[in-house]
Protein backbone atom coordinates (compact mmCIF):
# COMPACT_ATOMS: atom_id res chain seq x y z
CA UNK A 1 0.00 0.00 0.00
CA UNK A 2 1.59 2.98 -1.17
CA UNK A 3 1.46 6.39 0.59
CA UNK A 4 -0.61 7.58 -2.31
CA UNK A 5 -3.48 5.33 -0.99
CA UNK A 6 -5.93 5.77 1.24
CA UNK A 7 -6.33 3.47 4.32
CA UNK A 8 -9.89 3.58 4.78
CA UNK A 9 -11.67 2.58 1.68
CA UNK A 10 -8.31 2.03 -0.01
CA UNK A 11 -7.53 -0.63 -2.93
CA UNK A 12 -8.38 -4.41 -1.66
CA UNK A 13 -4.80 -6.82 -2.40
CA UNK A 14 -3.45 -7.08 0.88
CA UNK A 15 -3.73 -7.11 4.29
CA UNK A 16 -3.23 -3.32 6.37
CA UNK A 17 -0.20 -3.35 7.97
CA UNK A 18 0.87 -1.24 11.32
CA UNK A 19 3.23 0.62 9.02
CA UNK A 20 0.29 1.90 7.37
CA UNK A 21 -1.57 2.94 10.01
CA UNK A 22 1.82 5.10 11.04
CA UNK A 23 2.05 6.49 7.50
CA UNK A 24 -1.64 7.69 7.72
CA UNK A 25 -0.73 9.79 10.57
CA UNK A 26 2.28 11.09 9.04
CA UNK A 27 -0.39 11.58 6.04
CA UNK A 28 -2.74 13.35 8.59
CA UNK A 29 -5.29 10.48 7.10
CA UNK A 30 -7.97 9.74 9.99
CA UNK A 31 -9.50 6.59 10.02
CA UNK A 32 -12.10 3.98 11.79
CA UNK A 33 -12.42 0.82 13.50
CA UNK A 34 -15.24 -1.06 14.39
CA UNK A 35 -15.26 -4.43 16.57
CA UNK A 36 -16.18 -7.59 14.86
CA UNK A 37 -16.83 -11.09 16.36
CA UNK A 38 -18.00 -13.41 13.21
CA UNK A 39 -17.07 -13.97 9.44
CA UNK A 40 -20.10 -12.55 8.03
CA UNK A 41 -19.84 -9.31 9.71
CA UNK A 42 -16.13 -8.97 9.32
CA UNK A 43 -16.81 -9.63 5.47
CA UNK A 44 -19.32 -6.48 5.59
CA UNK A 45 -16.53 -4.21 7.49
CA UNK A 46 -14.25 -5.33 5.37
CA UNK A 47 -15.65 -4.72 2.05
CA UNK A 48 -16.71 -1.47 3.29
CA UNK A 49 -13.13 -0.53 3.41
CA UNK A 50 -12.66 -0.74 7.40
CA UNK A 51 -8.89 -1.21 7.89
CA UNK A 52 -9.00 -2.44 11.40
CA UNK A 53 -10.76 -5.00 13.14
CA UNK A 54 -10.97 -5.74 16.35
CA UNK A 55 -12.16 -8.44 18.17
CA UNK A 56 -12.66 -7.12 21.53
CA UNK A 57 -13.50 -8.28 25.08
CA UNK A 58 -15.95 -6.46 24.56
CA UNK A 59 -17.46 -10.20 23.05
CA UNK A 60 -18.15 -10.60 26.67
CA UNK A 61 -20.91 -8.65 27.08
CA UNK A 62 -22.20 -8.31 23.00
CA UNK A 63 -21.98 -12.05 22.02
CA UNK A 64 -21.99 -14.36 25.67
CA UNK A 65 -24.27 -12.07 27.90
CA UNK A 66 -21.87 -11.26 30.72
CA UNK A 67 -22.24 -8.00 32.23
CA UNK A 68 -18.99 -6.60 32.40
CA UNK A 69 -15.60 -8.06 30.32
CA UNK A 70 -14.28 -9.56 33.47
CA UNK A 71 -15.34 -13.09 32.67
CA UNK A 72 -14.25 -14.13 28.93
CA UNK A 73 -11.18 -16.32 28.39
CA UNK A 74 -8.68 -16.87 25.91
CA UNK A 75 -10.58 -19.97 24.98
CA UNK A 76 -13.90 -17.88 24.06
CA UNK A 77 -12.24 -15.16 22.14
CA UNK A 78 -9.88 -17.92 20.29
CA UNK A 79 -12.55 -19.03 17.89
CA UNK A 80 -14.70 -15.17 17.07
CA UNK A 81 -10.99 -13.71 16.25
CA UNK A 82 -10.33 -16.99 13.83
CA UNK A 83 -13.41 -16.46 12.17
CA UNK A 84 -13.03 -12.75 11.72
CA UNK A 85 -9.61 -13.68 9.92
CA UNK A 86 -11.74 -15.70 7.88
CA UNK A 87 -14.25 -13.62 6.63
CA UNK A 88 -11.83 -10.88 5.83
CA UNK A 89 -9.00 -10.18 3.10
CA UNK A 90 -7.66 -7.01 3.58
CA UNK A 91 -8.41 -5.64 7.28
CA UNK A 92 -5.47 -5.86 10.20
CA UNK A 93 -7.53 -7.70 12.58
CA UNK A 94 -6.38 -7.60 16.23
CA UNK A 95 -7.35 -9.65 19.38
CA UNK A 96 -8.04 -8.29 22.52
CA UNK A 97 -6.07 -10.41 25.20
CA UNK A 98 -8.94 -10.55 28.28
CA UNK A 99 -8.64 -10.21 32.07
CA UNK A 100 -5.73 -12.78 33.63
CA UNK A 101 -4.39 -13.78 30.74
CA UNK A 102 -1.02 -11.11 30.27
CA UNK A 103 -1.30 -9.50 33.55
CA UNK A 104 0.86 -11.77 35.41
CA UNK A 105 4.22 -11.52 33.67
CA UNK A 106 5.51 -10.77 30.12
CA UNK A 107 5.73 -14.60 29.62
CA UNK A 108 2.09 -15.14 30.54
CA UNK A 109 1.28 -12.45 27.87
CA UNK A 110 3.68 -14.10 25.08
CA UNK A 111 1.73 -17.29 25.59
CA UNK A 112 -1.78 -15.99 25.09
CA UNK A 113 -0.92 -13.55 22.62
CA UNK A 114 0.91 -16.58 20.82
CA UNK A 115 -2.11 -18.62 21.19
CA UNK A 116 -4.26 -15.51 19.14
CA UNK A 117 -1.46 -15.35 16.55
CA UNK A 118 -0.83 -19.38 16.00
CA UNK A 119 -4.75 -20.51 16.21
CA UNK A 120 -6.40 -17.55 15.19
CA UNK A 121 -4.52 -16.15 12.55
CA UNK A 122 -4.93 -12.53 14.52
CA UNK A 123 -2.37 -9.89 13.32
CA UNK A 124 -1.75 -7.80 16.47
CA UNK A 125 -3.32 -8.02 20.26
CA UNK A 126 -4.45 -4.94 22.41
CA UNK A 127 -4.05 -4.82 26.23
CA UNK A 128 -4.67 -2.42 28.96
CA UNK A 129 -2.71 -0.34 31.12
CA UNK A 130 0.17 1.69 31.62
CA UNK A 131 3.39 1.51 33.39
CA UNK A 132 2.51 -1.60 34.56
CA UNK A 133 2.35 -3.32 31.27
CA UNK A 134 5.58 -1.90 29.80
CA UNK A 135 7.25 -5.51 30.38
CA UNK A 136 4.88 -7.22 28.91
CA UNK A 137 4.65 -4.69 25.62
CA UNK A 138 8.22 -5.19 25.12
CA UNK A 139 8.38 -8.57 25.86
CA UNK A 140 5.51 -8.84 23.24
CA UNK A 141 6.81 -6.42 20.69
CA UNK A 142 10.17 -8.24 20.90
CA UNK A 143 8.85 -11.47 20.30
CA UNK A 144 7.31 -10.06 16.82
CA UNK A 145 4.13 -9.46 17.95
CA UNK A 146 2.30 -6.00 17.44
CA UNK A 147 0.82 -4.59 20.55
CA UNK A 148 -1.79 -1.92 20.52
CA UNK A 149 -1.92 -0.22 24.21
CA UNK A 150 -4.89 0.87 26.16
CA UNK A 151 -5.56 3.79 28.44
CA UNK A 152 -8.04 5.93 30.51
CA UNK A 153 -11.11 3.72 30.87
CA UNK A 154 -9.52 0.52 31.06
CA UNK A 155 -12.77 -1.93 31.16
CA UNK A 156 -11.33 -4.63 33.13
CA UNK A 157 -10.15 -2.67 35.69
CA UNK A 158 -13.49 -1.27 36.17
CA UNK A 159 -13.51 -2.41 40.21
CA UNK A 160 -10.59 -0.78 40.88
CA UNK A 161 -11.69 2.48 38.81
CA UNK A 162 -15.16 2.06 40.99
CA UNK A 163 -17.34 2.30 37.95
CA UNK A 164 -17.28 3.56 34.14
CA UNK A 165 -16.33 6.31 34.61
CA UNK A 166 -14.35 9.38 33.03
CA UNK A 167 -10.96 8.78 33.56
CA UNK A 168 -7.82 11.38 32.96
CA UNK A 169 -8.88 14.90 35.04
CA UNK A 170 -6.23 16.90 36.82
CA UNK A 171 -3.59 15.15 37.90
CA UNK A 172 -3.99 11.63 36.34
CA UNK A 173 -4.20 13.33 32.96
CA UNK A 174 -0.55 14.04 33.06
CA UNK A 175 0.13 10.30 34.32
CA UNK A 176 -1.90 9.61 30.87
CA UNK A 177 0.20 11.19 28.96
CA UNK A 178 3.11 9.76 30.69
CA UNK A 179 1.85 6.13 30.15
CA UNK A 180 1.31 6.60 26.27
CA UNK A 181 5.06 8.03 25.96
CA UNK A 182 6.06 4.92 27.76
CA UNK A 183 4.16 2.74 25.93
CA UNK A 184 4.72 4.35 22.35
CA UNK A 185 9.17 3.84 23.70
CA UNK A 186 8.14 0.35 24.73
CA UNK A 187 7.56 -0.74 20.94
CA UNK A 188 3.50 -0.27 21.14
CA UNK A 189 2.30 0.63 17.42
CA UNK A 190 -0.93 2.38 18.58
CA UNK A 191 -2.97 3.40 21.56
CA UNK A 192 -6.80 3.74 22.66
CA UNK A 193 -7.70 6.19 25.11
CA UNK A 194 -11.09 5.77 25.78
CA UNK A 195 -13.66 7.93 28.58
CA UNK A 196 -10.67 10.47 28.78
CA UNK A 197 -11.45 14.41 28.48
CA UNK A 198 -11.21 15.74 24.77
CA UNK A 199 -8.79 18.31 25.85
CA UNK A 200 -6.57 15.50 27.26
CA UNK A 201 -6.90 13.69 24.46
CA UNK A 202 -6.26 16.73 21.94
CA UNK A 203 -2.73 16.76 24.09
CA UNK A 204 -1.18 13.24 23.53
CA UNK A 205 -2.10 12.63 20.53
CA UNK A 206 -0.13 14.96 18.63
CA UNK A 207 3.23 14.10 21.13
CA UNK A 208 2.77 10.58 20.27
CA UNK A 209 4.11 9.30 16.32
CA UNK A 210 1.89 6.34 16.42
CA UNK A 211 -1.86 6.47 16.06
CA UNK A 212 -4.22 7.31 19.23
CA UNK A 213 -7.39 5.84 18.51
CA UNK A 214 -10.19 7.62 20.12
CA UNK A 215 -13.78 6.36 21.98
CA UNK A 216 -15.33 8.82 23.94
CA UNK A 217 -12.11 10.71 23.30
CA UNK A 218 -13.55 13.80 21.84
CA UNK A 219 -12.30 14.16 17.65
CA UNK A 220 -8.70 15.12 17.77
CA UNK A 221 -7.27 11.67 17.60
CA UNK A 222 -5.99 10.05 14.84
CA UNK A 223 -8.94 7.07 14.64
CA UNK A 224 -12.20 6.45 16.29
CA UNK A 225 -13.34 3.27 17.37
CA UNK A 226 -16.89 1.83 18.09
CA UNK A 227 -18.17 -1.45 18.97
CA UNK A 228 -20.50 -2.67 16.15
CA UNK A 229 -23.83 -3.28 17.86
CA UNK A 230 -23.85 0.08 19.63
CA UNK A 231 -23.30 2.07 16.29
CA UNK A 232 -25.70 0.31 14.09
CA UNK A 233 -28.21 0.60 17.03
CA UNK A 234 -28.32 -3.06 18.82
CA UNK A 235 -27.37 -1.87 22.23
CA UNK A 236 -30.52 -0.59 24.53
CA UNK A 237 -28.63 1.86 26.39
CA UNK A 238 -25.39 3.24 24.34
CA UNK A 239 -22.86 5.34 26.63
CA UNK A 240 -22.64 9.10 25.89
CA UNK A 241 -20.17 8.69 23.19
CA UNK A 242 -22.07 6.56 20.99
CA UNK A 243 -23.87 7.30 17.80
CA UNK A 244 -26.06 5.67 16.43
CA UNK A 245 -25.64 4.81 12.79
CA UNK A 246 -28.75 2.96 12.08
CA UNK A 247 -31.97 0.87 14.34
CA UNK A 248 -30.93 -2.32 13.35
CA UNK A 249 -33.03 -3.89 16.20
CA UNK A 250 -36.09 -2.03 14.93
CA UNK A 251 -35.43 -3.38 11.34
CA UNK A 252 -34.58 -6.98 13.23
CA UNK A 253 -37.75 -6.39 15.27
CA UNK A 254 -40.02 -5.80 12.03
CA UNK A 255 -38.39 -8.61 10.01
CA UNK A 256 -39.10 -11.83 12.31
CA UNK A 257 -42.45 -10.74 13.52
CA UNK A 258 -42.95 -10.71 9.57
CA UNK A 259 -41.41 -13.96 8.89
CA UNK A 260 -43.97 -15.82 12.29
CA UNK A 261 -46.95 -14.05 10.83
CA UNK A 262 -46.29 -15.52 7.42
CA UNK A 263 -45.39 -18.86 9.04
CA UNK A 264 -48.68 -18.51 11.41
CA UNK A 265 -51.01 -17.47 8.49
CA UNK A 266 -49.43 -20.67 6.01
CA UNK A 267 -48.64 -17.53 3.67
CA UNK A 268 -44.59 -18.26 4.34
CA UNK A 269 -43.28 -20.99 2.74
CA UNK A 270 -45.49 -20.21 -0.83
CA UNK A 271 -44.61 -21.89 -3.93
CA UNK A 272 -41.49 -20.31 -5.31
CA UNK A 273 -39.76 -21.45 -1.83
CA UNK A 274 -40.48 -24.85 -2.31
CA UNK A 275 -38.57 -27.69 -3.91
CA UNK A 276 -40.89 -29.95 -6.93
């Protein structure tokens, strides 16, 4: 992909690369993400021209129920992140590595993230945290595996944080700042910052040269990020930072109570769905 072309939208042939998503900033060239947890919707995102994917832990809550991301494993998110490989051609898909799995030493984190890579097929993995990850990130990023960082509202340390909550005023926004810096030296190819003050967020991401990808992170970054269900309007209560795209439960809604009244009334299947 030259730096002539586009990264969103850009010509299909190969896979998005983390060099590309640094030569888009360099280009100034913003740019989306969207979470993805099957082939069929990865195959939409990707023809669409999305050049990231990524299969969050965010699968907790939007494909197995749970109310926070505490409780998905490695084993769960193994088999959504192989089939969003599969049902894509030209999107860098990365794997979010969920709660115990890399937080107990850089080794830990080399064997999951090895796991993603090996099984999956996933291009790049995305933990949380700041200082407090930096062995793990360069243990990672020596070991040849892309890492994309996380900060502000870290979702699986949500007990510690005491809620969902904005994350980054005063004092801790300079912390912030000195977490991405750290993590950006540690060999980290991008960074989220997500429930952090706009202002804040208008700050690092210009100090940084990799990409800050934004949710709930006001517009300065370099990418924005949204979890698939909340903007094509799945999710019954979307956070503040949400928009909604389309009512996709509505349409969802509407289209099965079509399809029982048909089947109720004998008018569904008629001829033309049936075999001679």
């Amino acid at each position: 992909m030259s730096s002539s072309t586009t990264l969103y939208g850009g010509a299909q042939g190969r896979r998005v690369t983390v060099r590309d998503l640094i030569a888009a900033k360099e280009r100034g060239e913003r740019w989306p993400m969207v979470t993805a947890y099957d082939a069929m919707t990865a195959r939409v995102f990707d023809a669409a021209g999305i050049p990231v994917l990524l299969v969050g832990d965010s699968a907790a809550m939007v494909v197995y129920g749970y109310d926070s991301t505490l409780p998905v494993t490695v084993d769960d998110l193994l088999p959504l992140t192989a089939a969003v490989v599969r049902g894509s051609s030209r999107a860098l898909v990365v794997a979010d590595l969920p709660f115990g799995s890399y937080q107990s030493s850089p080794q830990q984190a080399l064997e999951s993230a090895a796991r993603f890579m090996k099984e999956a097929g996933a291009h790049a993995v995305k933990l949380e945290g700041g200082r407090r990850v930096l062995p793990q990130v360069e243990a990672l990023v020596s070991a040849g595996v892309p890492v994309m960082a996380h900060l502000g509202l870290t979702p699986q340390s949500v007990n510690v944080m005491g809620g969902y909550r904005v994350q980054g005023r005063g004092q801790s926004g300079d912390e912030l700042m000195s977490d991405a810096k750290d993590l950006e030296r540690a060999g980290a190819f991008s960074v989220v910052l997500e429930c952090v003050p706009a202002d804040l967020a208008h700050r690092v991401t210009p100090s940084l040269s990799i990409p800050v990808i934004g949710i709930g992170a006001g517009a300065a970054t370099d990418a924005q990020v949204l979890v698939w269900q909340d903007l094509m309007g799945l999710t019954p209560r979307p956070a503040k930072f949400v928009k909604r795209y389309s009512d996709l439960a509505a349409e969802m809604d509407r289209a099965v109570r079509a399809f029982a009244d048909d089947v109720t009334s004998g008018a569904f299947p008629a001829p033309e769905h049936t075999y001679s």
